[in-house]
Protein backbone atom coordinates (compact mmCIF):
# COMPACT_ATOMS: atom_id res chain seq x y z
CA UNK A 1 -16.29 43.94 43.64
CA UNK A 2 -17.67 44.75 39.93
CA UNK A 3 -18.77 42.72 37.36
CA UNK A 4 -16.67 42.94 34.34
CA UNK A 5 -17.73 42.05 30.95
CA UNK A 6 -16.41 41.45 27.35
CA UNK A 7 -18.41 42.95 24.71
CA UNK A 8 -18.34 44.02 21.18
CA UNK A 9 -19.66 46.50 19.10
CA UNK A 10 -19.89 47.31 15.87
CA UNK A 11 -18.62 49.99 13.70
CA UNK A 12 -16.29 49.92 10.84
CA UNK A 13 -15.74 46.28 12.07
CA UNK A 14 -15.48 44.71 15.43
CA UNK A 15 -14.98 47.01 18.22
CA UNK A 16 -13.55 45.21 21.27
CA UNK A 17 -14.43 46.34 24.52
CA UNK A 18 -14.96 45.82 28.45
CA UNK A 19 -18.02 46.95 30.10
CA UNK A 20 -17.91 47.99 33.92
CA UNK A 21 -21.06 47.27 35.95
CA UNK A 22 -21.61 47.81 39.80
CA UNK A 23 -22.53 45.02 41.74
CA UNK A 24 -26.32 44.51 43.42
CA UNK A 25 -27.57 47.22 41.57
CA UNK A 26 -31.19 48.56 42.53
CA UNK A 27 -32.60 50.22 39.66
CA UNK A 28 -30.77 52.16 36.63
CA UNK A 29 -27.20 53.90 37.26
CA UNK A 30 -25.09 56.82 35.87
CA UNK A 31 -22.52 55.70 33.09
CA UNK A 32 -19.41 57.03 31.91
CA UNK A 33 -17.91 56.09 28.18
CA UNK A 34 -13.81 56.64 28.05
CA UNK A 35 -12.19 58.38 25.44
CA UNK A 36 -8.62 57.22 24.58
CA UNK A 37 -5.97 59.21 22.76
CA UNK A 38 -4.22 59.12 19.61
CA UNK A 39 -2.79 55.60 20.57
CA UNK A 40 -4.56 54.69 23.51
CA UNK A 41 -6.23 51.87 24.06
CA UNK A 42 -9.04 50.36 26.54
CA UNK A 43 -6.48 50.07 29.04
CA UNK A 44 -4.04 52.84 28.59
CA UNK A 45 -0.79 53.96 30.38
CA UNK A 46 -0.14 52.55 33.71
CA UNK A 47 -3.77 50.58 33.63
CA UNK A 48 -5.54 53.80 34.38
CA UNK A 49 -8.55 53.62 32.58
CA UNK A 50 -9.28 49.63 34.06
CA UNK A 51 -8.48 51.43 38.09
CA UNK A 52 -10.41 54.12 37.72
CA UNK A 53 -13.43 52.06 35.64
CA UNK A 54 -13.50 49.65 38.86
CA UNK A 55 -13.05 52.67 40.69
CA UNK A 56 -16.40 54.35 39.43
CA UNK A 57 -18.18 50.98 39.93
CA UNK A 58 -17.53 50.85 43.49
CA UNK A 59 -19.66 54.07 43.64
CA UNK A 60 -22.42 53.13 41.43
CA UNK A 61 -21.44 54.15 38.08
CA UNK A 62 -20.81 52.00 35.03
CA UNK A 63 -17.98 52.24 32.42
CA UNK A 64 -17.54 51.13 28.95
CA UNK A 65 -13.85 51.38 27.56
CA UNK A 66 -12.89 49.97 24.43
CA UNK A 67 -10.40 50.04 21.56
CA UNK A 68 -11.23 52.49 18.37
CA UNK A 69 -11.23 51.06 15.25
CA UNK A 70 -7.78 50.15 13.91
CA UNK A 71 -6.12 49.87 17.39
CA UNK A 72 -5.63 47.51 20.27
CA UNK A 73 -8.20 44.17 19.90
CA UNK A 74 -10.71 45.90 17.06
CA UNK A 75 -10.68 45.25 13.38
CA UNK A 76 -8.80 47.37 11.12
CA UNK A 77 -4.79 49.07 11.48
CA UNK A 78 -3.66 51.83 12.63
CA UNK A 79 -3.21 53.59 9.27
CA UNK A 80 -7.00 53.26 9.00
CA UNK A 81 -8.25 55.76 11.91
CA UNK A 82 -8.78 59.46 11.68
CA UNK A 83 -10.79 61.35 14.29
CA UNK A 84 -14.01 61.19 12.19
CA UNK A 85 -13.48 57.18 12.77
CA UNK A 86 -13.20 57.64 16.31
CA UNK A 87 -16.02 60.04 16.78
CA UNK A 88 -18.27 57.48 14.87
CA UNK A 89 -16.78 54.70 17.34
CA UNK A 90 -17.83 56.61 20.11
CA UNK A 91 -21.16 57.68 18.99
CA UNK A 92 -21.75 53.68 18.54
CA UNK A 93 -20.62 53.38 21.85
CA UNK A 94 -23.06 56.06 23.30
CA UNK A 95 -26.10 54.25 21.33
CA UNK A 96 -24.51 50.48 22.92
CA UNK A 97 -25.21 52.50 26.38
CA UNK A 98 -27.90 53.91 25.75
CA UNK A 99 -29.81 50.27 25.16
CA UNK A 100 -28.46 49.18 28.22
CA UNK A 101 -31.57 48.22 30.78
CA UNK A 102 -29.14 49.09 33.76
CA UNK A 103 -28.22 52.92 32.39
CA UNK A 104 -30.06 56.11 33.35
CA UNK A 105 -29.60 57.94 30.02
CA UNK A 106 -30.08 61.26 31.54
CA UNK A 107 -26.80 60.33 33.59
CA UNK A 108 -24.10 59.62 30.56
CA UNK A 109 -20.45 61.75 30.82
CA UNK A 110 -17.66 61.30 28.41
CA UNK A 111 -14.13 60.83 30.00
CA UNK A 112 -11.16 62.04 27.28
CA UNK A 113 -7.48 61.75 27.69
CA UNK A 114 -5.31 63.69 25.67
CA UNK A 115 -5.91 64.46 22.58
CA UNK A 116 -9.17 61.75 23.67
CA UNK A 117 -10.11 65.72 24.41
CA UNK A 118 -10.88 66.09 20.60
CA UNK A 119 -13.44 63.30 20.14
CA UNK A 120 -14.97 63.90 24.01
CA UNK A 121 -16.44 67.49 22.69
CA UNK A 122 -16.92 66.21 19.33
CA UNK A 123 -18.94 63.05 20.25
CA UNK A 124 -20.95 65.37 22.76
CA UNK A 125 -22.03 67.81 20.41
CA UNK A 126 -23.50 64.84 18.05
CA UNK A 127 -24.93 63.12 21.23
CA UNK A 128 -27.67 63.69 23.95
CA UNK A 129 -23.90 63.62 26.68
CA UNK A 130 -24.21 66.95 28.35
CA UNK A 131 -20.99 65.94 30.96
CA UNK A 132 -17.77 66.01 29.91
CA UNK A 133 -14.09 65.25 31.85
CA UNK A 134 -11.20 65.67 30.03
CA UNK A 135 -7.87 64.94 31.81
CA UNK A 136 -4.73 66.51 29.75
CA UNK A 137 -6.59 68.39 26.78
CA UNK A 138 -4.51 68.39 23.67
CA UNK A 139 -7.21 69.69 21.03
CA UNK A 140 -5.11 70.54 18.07
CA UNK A 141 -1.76 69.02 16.13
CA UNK A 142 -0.14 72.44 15.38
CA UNK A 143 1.52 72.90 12.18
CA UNK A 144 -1.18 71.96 10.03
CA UNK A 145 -1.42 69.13 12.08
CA UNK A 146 1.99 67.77 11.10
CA UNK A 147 4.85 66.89 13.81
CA UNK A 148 7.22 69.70 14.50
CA UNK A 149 5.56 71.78 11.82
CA UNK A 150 6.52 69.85 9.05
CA UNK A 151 5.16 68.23 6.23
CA UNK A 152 6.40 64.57 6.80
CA UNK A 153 7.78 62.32 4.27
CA UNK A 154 4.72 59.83 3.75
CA UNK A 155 5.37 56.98 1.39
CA UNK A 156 2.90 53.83 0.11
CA UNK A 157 2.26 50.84 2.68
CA UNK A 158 4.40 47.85 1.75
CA UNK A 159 1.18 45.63 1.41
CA UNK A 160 -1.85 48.48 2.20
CA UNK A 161 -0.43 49.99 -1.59
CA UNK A 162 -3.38 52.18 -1.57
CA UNK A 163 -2.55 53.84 2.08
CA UNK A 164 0.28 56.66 2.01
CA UNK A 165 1.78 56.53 5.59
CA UNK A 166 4.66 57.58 7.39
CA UNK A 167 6.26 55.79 10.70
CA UNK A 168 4.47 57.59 14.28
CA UNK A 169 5.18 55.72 17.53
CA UNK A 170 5.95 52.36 15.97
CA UNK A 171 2.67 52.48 13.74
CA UNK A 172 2.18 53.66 10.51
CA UNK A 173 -0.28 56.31 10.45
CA UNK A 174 -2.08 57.82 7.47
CA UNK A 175 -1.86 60.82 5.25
CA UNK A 176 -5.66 60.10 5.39
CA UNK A 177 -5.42 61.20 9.43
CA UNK A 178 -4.19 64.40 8.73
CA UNK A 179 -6.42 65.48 5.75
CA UNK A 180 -9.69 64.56 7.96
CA UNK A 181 -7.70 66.24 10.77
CA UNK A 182 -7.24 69.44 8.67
CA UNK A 183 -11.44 69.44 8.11
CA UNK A 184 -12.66 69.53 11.47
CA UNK A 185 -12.45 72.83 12.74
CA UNK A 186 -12.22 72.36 16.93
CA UNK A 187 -12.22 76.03 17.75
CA UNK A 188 -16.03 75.86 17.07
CA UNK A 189 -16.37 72.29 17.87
CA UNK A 190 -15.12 73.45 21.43
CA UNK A 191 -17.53 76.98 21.05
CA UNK A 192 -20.53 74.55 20.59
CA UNK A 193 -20.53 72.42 23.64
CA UNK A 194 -22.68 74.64 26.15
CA UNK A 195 -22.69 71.85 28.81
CA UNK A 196 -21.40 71.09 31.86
CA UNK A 197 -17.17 70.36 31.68
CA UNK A 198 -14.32 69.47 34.55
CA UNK A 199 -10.74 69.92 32.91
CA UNK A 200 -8.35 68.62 34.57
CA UNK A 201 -4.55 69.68 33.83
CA UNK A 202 -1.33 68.04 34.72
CA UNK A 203 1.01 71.46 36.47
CA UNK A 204 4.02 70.18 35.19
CA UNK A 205 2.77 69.40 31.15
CA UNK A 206 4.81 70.83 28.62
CA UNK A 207 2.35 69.64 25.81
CA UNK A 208 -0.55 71.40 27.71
CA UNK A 209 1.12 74.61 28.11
CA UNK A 210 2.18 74.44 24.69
CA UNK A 211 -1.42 73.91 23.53
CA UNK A 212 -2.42 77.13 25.78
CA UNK A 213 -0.09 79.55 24.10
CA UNK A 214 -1.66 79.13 20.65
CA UNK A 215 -5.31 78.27 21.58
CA UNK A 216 -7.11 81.65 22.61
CA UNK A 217 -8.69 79.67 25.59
CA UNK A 218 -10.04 83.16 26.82
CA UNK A 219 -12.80 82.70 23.78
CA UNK A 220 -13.50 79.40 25.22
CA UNK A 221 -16.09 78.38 28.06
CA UNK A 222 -14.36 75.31 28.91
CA UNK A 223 -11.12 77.06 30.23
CA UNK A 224 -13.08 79.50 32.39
CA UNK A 225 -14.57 79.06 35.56
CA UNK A 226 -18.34 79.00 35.80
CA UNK A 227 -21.34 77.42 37.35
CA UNK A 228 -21.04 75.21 33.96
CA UNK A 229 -17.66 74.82 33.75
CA UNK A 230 -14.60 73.58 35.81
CA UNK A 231 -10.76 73.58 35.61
CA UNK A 232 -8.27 71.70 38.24
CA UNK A 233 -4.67 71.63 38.25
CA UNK A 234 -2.65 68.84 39.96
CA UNK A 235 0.44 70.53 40.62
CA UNK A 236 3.45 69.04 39.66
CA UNK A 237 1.65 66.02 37.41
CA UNK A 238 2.81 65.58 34.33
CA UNK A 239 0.72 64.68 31.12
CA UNK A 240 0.43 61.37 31.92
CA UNK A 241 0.20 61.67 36.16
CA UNK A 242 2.27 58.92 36.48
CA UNK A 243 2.94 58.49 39.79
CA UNK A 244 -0.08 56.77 42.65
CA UNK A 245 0.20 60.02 43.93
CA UNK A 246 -1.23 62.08 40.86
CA UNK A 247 -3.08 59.02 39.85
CA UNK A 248 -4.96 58.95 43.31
CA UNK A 249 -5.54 62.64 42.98
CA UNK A 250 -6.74 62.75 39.45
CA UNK A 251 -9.03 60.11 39.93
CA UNK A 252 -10.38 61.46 43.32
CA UNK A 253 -10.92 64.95 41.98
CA UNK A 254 -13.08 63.41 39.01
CA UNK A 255 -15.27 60.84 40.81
CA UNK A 256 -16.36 63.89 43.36
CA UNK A 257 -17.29 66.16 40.20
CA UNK A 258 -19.28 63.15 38.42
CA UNK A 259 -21.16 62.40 41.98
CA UNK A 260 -21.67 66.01 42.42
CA UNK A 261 -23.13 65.78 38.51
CA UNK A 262 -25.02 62.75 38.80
CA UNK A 263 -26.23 63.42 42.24
């Protein structure tokens, strides 16, 4: 059993979250703060960030997951998050933590998803988090971050008049997104984490491998084994491990690296 609680924070607007905490707690525990994706949300796909939150409690470690700004419960559309948004969200998220009588501080990981990979390394380097997991790293949006490498067809909101969208996975998403995307340069955001990483790859993920082929992951710590650094494949899991089996190993595989970190 856990205890799971509601909570809010605040950036941008109302953030709207759940916070994970083990039961009969003696003394402070580790904590780990979850990264969605572009359109994740506290929950994501197939529940797996509320089964592997309850997970982690059951051995003594906390989670907070909540909804960025402009997504799921929080304040704000769609149209209105970029990754500096998201970045801030999570750095308000790291301070919530931080406050939190029950949290070791020294023992704080990030946990990205997909392109959640971005704001993970981003949020570390602008944070005191020197543990990172990343399950299914999608860093970049190649083609200058458009779909397909093309420039889309972006056109004003119907009500937002001053937004210039264009339709993405049934939301409307922001011309805004892609011009903050275009600033942030992730080959040295991803240079300038020295810490301690587990990456975690999907064997059958065609949006991985694509990623691979035009990232020179060579120049990159992350990608290479070291005493720092650590990269697992589950073979045969797609990007979104969508079956208990892959689910069961994925979430194994990262609760033994965080107790192994944590100690």
């Amino acid at each position: 059993m856990t205890i799971e609680r509601l909570i809010e924070l605040e950036d941008q607007g109302r953030l709207a979250g759940v916070l994970h905490i083990p039961e009969n707690l003696k003394g402070t525990c580790p904590a780990v703060i979850y990264c969605p994706g572009k359109n994740g949300e506290r929950y994501e796909v197939h529940r797996l960030a509320v089964k592997y939150a309850r997970v982690l409690a059951e051995r003594g470690i906390a989670t907070l997951r909540f909804d960025y700004f402009g997504m799921g419960l929080s304040d704000g559309f769609y149209y209105d998050m970029t990754t500096s948004t998201k970045v801030s969200n999570i750095q308000a998220a790291y301070r919530y933590t931080t406050n939190l009588d029950f949290v070791d501080n020294s023992k704080i990981a990030y946990l990205g998803f997909s392109d959640g990979a971005r704001i993970a390394i981003m949020a570390a380097n602008r944070t005191k988090v020197d543990k990172v997991v990343i399950w299914s790293p999608l860093f970049n949006e190649y083609g200058g971050n458009y779909p397909n490498n093309k420039r889309p067809r972006f056109s004003r909101h119907e009500v937002q008049k001053d937004k210039i969208v264009m339709p993405w996975a049934g939301l409307w998403i922001s011309m805004d997104f892609y011009r903050d995307l275009q600033r942030v340069n992730i080959m040295n955001e991803i240079k300038s984490y020295n810490d301690k990483s587990l990456l975690i790859f999907g064997g059958d993920d065609p949006l991985v491998k694509e990623e691979m082929v035009h990232m020179e992951i060579n120049e990159l710590p992350i990608y290479n084994e070291s005493a720092k650094n650590q990269t697992l494949t589950i073979p045969k899991a797609g990007h979104l491990f969508t079956s208990e089996k892959f689910e069961n190993l994925l979430m194994t595989k990262t609760l033994n690296w965080l107790l192994s970190q944590f100690g």
